[in-house]
C-alpha atoms as a PDB file:
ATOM      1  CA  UNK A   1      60.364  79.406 117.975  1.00  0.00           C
ATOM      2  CA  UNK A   2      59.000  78.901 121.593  1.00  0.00           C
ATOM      3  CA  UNK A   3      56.136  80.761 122.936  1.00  0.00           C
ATOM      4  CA  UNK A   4      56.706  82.308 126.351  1.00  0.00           C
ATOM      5  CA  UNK A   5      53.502  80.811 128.544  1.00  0.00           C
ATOM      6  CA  UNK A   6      53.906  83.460 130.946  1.00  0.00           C
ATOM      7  CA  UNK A   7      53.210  86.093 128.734  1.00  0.00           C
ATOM      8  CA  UNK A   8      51.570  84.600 125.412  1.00  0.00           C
ATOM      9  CA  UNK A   9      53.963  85.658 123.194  1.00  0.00           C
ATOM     10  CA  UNK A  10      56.854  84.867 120.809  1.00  0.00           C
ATOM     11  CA  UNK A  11      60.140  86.657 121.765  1.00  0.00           C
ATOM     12  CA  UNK A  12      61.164  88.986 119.051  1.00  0.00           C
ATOM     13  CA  UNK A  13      64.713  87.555 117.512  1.00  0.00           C
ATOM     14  CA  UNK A  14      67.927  89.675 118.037  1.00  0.00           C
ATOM     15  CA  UNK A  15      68.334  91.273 114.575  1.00  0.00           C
ATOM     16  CA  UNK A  16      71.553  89.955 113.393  1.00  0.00           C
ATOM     17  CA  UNK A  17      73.466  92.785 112.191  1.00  0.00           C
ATOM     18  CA  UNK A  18      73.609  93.952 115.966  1.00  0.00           C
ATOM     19  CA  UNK A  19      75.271  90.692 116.665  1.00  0.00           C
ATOM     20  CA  UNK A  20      78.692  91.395 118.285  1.00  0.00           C
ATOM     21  CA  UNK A  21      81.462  90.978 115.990  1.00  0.00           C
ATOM     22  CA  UNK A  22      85.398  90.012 116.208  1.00  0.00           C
ATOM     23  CA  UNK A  23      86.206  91.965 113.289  1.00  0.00           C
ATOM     24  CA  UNK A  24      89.442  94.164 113.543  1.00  0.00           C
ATOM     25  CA  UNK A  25      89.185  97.742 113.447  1.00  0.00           C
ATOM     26  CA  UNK A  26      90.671  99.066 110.199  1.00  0.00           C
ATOM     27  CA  UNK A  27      94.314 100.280 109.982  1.00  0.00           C
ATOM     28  CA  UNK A  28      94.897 103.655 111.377  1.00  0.00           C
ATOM     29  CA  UNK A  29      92.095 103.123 113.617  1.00  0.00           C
ATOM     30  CA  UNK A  30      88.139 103.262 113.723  1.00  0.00           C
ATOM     31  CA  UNK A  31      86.758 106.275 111.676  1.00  0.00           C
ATOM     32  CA  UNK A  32      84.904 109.293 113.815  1.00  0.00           C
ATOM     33  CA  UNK A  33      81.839 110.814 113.303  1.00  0.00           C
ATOM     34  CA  UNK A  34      83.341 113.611 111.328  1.00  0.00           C
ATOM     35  CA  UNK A  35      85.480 111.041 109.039  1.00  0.00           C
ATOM     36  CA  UNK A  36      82.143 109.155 108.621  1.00  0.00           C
ATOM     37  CA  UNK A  37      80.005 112.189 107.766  1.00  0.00           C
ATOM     38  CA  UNK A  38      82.726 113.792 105.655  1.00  0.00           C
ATOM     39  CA  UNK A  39      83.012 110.401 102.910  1.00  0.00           C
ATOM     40  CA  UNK A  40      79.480 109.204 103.265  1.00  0.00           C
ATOM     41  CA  UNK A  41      78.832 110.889  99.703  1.00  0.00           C
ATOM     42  CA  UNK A  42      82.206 108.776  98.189  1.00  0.00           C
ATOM     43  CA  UNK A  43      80.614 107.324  94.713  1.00  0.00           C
ATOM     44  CA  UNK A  44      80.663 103.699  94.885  1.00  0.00           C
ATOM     45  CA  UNK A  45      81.752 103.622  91.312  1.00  0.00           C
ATOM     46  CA  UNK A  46      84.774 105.236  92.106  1.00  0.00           C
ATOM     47  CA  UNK A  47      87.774 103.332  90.337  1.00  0.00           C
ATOM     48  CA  UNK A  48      90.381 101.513  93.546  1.00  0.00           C
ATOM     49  CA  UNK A  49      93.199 103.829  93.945  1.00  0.00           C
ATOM     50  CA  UNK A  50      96.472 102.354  94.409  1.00  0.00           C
ATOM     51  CA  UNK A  51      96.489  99.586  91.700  1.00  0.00           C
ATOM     52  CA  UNK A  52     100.129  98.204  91.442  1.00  0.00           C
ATOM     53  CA  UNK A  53     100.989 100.738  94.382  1.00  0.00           C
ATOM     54  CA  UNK A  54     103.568 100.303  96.376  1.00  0.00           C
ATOM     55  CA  UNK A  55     104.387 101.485  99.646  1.00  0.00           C
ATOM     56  CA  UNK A  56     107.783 103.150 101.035  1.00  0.00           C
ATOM     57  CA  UNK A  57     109.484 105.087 103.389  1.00  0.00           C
ATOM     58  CA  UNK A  58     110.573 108.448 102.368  1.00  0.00           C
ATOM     59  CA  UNK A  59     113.227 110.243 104.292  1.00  0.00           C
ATOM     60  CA  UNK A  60     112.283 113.789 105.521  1.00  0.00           C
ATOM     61  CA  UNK A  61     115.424 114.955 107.915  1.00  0.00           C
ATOM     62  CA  UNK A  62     115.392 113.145 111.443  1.00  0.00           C
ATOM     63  CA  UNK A  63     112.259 111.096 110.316  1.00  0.00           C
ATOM     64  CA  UNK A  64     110.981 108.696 107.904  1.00  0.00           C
ATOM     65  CA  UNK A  65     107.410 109.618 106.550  1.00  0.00           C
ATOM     66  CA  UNK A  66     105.434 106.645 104.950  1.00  0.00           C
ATOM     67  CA  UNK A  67     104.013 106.778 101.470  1.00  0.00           C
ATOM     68  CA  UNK A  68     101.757 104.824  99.149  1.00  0.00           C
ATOM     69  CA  UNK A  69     103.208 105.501  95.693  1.00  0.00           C
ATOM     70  CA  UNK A  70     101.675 104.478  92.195  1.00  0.00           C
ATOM     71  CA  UNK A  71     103.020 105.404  89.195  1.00  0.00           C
ATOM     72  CA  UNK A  72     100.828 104.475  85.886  1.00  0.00           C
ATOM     73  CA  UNK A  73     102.862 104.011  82.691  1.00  0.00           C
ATOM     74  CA  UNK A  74     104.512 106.677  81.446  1.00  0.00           C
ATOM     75  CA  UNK A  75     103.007 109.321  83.941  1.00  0.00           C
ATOM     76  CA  UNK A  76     103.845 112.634  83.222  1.00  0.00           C
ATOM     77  CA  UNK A  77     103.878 113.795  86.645  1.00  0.00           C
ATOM     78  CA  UNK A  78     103.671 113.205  89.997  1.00  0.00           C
ATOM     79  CA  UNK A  79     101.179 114.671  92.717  1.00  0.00           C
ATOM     80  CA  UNK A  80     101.313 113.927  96.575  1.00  0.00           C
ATOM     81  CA  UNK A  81      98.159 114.006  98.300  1.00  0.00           C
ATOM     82  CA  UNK A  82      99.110 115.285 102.091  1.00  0.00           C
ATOM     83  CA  UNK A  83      96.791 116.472 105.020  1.00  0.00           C
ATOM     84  CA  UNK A  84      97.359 117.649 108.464  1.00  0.00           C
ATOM     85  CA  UNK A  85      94.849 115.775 110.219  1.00  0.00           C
ATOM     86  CA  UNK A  86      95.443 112.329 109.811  1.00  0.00           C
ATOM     87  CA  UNK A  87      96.367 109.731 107.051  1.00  0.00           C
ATOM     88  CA  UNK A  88      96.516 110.410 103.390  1.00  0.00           C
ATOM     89  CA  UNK A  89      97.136 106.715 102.847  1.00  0.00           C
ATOM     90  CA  UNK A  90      93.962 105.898 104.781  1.00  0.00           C
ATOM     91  CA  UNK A  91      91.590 108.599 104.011  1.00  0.00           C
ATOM     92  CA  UNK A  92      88.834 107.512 101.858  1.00  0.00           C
ATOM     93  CA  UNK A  93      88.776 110.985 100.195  1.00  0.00           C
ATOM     94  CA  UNK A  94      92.421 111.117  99.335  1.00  0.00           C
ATOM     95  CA  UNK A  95      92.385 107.416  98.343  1.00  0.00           C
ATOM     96  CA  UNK A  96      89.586 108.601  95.630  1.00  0.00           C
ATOM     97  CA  UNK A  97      91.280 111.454  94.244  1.00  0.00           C
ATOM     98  CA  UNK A  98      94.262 109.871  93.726  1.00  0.00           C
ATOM     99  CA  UNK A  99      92.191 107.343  91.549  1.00  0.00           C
ATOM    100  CA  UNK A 100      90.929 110.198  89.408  1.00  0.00           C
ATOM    101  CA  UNK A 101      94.497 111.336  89.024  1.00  0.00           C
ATOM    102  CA  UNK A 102      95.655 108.075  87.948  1.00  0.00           C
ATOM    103  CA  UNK A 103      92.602 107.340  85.286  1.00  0.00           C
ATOM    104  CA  UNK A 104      94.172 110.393  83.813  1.00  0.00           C
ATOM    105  CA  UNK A 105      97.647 108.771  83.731  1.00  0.00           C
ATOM    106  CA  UNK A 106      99.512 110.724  86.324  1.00  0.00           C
ATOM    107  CA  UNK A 107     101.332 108.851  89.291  1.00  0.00           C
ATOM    108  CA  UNK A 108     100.625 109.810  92.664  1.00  0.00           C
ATOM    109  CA  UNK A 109     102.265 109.283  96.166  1.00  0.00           C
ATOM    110  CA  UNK A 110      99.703 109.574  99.141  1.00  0.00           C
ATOM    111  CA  UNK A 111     102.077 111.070 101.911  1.00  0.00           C
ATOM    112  CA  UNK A 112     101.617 110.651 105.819  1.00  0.00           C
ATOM    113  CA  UNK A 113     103.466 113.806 107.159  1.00  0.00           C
ATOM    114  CA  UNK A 114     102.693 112.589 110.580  1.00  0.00           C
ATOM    115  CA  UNK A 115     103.232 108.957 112.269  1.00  0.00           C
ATOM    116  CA  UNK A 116      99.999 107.943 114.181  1.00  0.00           C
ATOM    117  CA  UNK A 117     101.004 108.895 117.531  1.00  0.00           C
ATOM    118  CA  UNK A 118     102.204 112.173 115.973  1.00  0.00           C
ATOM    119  CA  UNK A 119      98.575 112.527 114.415  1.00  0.00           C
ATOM    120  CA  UNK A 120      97.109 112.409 117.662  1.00  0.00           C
ATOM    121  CA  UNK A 121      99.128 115.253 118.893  1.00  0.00           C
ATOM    122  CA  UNK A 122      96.481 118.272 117.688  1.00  0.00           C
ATOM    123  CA  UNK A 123      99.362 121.037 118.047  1.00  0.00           C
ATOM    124  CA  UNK A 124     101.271 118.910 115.584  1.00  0.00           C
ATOM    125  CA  UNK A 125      98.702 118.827 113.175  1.00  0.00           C
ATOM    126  CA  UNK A 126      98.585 122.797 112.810  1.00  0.00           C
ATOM    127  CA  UNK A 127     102.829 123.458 113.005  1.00  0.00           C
ATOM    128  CA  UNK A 128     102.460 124.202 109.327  1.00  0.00           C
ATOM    129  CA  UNK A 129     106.255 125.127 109.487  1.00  0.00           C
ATOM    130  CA  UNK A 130     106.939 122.075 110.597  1.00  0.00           C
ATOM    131  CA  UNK A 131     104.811 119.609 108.290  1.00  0.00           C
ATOM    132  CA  UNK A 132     106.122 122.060 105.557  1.00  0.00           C
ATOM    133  CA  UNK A 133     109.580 120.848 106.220  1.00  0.00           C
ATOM    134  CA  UNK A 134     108.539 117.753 105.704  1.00  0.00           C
ATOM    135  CA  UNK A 135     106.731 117.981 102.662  1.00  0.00           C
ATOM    136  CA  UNK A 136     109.321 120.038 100.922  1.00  0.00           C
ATOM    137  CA  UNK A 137     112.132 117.276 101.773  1.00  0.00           C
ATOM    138  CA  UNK A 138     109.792 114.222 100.467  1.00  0.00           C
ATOM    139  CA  UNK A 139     108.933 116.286  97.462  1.00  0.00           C
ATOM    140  CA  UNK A 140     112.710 116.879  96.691  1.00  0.00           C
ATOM    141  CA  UNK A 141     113.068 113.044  97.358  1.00  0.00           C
ATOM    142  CA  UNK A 142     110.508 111.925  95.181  1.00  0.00           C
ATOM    143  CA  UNK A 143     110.975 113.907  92.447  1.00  0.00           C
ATOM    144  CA  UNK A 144     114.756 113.209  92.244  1.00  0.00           C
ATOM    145  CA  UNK A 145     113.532 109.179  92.258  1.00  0.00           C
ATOM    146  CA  UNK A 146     111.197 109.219  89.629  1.00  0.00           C
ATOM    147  CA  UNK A 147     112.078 112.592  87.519  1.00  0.00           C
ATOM    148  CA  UNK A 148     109.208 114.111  87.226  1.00  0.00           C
ATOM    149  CA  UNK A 149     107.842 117.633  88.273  1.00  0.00           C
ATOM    150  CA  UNK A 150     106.000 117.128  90.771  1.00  0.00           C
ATOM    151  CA  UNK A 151     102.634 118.824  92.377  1.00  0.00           C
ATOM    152  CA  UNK A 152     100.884 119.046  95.710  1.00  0.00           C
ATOM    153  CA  UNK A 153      96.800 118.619  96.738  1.00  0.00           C
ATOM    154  CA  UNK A 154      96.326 119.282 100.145  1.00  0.00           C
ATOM    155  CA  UNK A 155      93.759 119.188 102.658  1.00  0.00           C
ATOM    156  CA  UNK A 156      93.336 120.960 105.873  1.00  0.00           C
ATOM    157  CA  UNK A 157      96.276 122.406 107.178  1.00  0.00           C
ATOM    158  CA  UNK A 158      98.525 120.167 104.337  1.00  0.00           C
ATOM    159  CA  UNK A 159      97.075 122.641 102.198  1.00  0.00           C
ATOM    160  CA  UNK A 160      98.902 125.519 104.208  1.00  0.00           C
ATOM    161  CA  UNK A 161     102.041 122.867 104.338  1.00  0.00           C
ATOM    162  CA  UNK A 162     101.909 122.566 100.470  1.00  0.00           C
ATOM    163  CA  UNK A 163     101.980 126.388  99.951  1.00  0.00           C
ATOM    164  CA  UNK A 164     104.728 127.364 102.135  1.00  0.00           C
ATOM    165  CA  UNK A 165     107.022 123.940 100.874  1.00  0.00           C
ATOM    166  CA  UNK A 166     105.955 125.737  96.953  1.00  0.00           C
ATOM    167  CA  UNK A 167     107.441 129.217  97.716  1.00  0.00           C
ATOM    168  CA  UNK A 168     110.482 127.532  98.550  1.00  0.00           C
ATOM    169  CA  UNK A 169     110.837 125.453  95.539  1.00  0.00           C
ATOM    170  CA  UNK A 170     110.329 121.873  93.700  1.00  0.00           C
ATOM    171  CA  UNK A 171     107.048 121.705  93.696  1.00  0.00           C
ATOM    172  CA  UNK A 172     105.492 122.503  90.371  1.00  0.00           C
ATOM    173  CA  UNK A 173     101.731 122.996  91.222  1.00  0.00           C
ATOM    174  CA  UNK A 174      99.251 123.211  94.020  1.00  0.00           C
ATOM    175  CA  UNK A 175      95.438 122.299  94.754  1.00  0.00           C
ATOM    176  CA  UNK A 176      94.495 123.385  98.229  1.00  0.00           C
ATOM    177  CA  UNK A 177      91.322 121.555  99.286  1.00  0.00           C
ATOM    178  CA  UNK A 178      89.451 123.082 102.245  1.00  0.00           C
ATOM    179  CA  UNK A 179      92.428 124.106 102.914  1.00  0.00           C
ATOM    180  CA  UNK A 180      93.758 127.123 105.397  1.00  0.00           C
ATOM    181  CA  UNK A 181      96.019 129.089 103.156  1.00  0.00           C
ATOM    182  CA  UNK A 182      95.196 131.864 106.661  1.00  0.00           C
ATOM    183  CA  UNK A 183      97.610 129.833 108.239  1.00  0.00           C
ATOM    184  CA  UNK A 184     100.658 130.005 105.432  1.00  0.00           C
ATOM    185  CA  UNK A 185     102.719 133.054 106.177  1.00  0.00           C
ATOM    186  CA  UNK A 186     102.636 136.266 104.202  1.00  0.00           C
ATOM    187  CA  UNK A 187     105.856 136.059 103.101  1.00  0.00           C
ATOM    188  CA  UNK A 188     105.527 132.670 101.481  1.00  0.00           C
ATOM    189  CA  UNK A 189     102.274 133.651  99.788  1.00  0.00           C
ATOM    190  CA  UNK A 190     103.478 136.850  98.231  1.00  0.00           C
ATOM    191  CA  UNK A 191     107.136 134.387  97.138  1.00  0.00           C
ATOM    192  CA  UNK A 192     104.870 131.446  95.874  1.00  0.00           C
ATOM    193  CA  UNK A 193     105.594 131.179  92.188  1.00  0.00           C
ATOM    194  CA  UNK A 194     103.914 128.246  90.624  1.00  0.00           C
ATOM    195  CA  UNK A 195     100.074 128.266  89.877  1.00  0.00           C
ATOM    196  CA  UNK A 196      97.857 127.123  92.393  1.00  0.00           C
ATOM    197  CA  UNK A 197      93.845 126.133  92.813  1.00  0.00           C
ATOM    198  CA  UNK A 198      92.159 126.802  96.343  1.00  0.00           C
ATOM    199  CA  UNK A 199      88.654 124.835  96.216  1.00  0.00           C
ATOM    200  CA  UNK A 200      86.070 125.879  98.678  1.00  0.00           C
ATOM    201  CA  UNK A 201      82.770 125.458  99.119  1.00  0.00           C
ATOM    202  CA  UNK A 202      79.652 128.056  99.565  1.00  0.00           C
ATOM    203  CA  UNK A 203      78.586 126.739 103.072  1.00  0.00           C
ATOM    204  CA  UNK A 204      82.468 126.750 104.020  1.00  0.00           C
ATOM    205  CA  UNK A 205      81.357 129.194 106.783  1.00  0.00           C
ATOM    206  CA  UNK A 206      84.801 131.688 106.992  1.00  0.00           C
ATOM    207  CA  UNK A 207      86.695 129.481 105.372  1.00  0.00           C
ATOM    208  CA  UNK A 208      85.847 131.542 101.473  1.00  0.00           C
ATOM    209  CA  UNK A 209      86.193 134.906 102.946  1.00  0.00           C
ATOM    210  CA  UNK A 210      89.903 134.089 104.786  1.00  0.00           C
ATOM    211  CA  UNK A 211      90.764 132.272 100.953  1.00  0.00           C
ATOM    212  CA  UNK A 212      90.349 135.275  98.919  1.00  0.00           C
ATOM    213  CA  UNK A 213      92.084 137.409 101.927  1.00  0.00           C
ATOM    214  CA  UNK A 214      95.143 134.791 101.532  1.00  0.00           C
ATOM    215  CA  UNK A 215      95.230 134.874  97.743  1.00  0.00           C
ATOM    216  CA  UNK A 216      95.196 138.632  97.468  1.00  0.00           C
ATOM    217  CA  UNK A 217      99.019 138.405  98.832  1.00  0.00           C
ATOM    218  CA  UNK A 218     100.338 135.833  95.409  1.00  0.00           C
ATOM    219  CA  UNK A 219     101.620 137.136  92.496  1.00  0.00           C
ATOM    220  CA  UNK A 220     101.385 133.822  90.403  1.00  0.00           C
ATOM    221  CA  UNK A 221      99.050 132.178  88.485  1.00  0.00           C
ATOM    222  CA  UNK A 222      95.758 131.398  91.050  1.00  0.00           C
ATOM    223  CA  UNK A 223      92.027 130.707  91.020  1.00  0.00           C
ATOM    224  CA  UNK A 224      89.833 130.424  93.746  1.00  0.00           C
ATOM    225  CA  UNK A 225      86.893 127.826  92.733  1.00  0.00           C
ATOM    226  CA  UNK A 226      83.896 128.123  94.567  1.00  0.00           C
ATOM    227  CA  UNK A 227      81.632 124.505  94.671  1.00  0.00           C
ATOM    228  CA  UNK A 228      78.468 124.042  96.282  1.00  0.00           C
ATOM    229  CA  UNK A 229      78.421 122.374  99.805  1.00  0.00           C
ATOM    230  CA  UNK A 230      81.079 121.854 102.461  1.00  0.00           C
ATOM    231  CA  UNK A 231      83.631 120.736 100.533  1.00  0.00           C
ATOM    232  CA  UNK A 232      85.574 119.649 104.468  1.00  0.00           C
ATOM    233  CA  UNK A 233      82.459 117.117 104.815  1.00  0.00           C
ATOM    234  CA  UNK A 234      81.057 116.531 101.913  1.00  0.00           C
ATOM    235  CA  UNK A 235      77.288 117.922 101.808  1.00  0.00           C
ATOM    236  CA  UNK A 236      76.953 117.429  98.428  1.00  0.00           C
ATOM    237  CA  UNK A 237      76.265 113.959  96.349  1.00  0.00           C
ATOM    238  CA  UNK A 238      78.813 115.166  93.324  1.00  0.00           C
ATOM    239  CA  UNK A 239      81.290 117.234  95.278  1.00  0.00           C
ATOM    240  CA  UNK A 240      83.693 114.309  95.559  1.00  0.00           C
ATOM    241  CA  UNK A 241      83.477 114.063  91.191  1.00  0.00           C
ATOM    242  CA  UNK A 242      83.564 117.586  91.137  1.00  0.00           C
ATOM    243  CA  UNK A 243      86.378 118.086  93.408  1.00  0.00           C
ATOM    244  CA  UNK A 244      88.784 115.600  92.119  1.00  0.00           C
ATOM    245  CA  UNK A 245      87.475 116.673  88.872  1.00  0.00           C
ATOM    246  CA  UNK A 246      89.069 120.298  89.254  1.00  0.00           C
ATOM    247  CA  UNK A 247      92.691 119.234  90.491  1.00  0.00           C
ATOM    248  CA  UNK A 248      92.562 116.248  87.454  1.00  0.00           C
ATOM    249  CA  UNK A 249      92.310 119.258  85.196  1.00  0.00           C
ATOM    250  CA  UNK A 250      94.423 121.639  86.834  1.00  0.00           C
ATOM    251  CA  UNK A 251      97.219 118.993  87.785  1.00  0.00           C
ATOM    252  CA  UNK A 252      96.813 117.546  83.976  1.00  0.00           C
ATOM    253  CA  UNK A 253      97.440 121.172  82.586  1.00  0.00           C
ATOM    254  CA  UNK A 254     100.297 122.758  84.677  1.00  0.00           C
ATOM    255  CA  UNK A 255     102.259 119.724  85.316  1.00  0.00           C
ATOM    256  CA  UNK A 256     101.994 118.341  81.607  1.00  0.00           C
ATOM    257  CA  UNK A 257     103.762 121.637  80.869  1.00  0.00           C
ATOM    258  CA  UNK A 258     106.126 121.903  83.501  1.00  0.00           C
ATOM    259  CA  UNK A 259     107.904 119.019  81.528  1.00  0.00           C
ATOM    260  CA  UNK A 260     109.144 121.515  78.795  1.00  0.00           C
ATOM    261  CA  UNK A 261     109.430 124.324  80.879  1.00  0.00           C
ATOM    262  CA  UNK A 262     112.096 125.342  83.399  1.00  0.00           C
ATOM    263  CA  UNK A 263     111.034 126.526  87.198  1.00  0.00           C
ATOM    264  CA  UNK A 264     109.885 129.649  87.566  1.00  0.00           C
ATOM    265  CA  UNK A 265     112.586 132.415  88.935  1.00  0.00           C
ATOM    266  CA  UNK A 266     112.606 131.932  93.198  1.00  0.00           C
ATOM    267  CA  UNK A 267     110.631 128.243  92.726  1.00  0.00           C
ATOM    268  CA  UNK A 268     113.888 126.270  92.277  1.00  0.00           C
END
C-alpha cells in the first residue's frame, strides 16, 4: 500500500462489507426497522419451514389470496398463519412457527390476506371485516381440499380477522399472537365457539389490559397466556421458542380432537 508523501501516512482501506452491492432486495421488499428489531431474537437453529411446500392461489370471493402450503405426512390438521400487516409467507416469525408446527406433524398454509399493493394501504390492514371475509372463505377452501379441521394463529390485526372468521364457523381453533381481539366485534366474541389462546407479553403496554377486556365477552374454552417481553418485537431471547411453543401445544391438543368430534353448536 502507498504512502501519501503529503501527509506521511498510509490511507486507511475501505472496510469491505461497506462495499456497495448489486444484490436484489428480498421478495416482498426490504425489511424496516420494526421487521428487523421484531426477528432479531429468531434462533438460528430453528428447523426451515416450508420443506416440500408448495405454493397456490386460494380463491377468497372477487380475489385470489396467495398461500404457501405444506402438509407433512399424515397431518392431523391444518393451521393458517395470517397477519394484517404484511406477508405471512415472508415473515420470518410466521415462517418459524410454522416450522414448529410441522416438527409436530401438522400441515400448515401461510396465508397473504392482502396482495402487496393492498399491504401498503394501512386502512386495509385494520378492515378486520374485510380480511375476515377473506380468511373465512380460504379456510372453507382449504379445509374442503385437504379434509382436515382446520385452525387459525394470527398476528396483529389477523388475530382480530381469525376471531371474527371462528364465530362464524370452520375454523376449529385459534392462537391470537399480539393480537387485537379490541378490534373483533362484541357480537362475534360473545358467538365464538371453539377454544382459543391470546399470547401477550408483560411489556405489551395496553395491549394485556384490552385482552382480558375482549375475552371477558366469550363463552368458550379460552386462556390468556402472559410471556415475558414484547411478544410484537421480540424483547426476549426465548420468546420466539416459547411462543411457537404454546400454539404447538394448543393447536396439537384441540385440533387432534376436533378429528373425532363434531363442530360445536353456531361454529358450523
Amino acid at each position: 500500500m502507498r504512502t501519501d508523501h503529503r501527509t506521511g501516512h498510509r490511507p486507511i482501506p475501505r472496510p469491505t462489507s461497506l462495499r456497495p452491492t448489486t444484490r436484489k432486495p428480498p421478495r416482498g421488499g426490504l425489511p424496516t426497522p420494526y421487521a428487523l428489531a421484531r426477528d432479531c431474537f429468531l434462533p438460528s437453529a430453528a428447523p426451515p419451514a416450508g420443506r416440500g411446500a408448495r405454493e397456490l392461489r386460494v380463491p377468497a370471493g372477487r380475489v385470489g389470496l396467495t398461500a404457501r402450503l405444506t402438509l407433512p405426512a399424515a397431518a392431523p390438521a391444518l393451521v393458517i398463519l395470517v397477519r394484517g400487516d404484511g406477508s405471512s409467507r415472508h415473515s420470518p416469525h410466521d415462517r418459524y412457527v410454522a416450522a414448529v408446527l410441522e416438527r409436530a406433524g401438522l400441515g400448515t398454509a401461510l396465508l397473504d390476506l392482502l396482495d402487496e399493493e393492498e399491504a401498503c394501504d394501512r386502512h386495509l390492514c385494520l378492515d378486520v371485516p374485510l380480511l375476515a371475509r377473506r380468511l373465512r372463505a380460504a379456510a372453507d377452501w382449504l379445509g374442503a381440499r385437504t379434509g382436515l379441521p382446520v385452525g387459525c394463529f394470527g398476528t396483529g390485526t389477523g388475530a382480530s380477522a381469525a376471531l371474527e372468521a371462528a364465530a362464524e364457523g370452520g375454523i376449529r381453533a385459534v392462537v391470537s399472537h399480539a393480537g387485537r381481539p379490541d378490534l373483533t366485534s362484541p357480537a362475534a366474541l360473545a358467538r365464538l365457539r371453539v377454544p382459543a389462546l391470546f399470547v401477550t407479553g408483560t411489556r405489551d403496554t395496553g395491549l394485556l389490559g384490552r385482552t382480558r377486556l375482549a375475552a371477558d365477552w366469550m363463552c368458550c374454552t379460552h386462556r390468556v397466556a402472559v410471556v415475558p417481553g414484547r411478544t410484537d418485537r421480540f424483547t426476549e431471547p426465548d420468546l420466539p421458542a416459547t411462543v411457537a411453543g404454546l400454539a404447538r401445544a394448543w393447536f396439537t391438543d384441540r385440533l387432534t380432537a376436533a378429528r373425532t368430534e363434531p363442530l360445536p353448536p353456531g361454529a358450523g
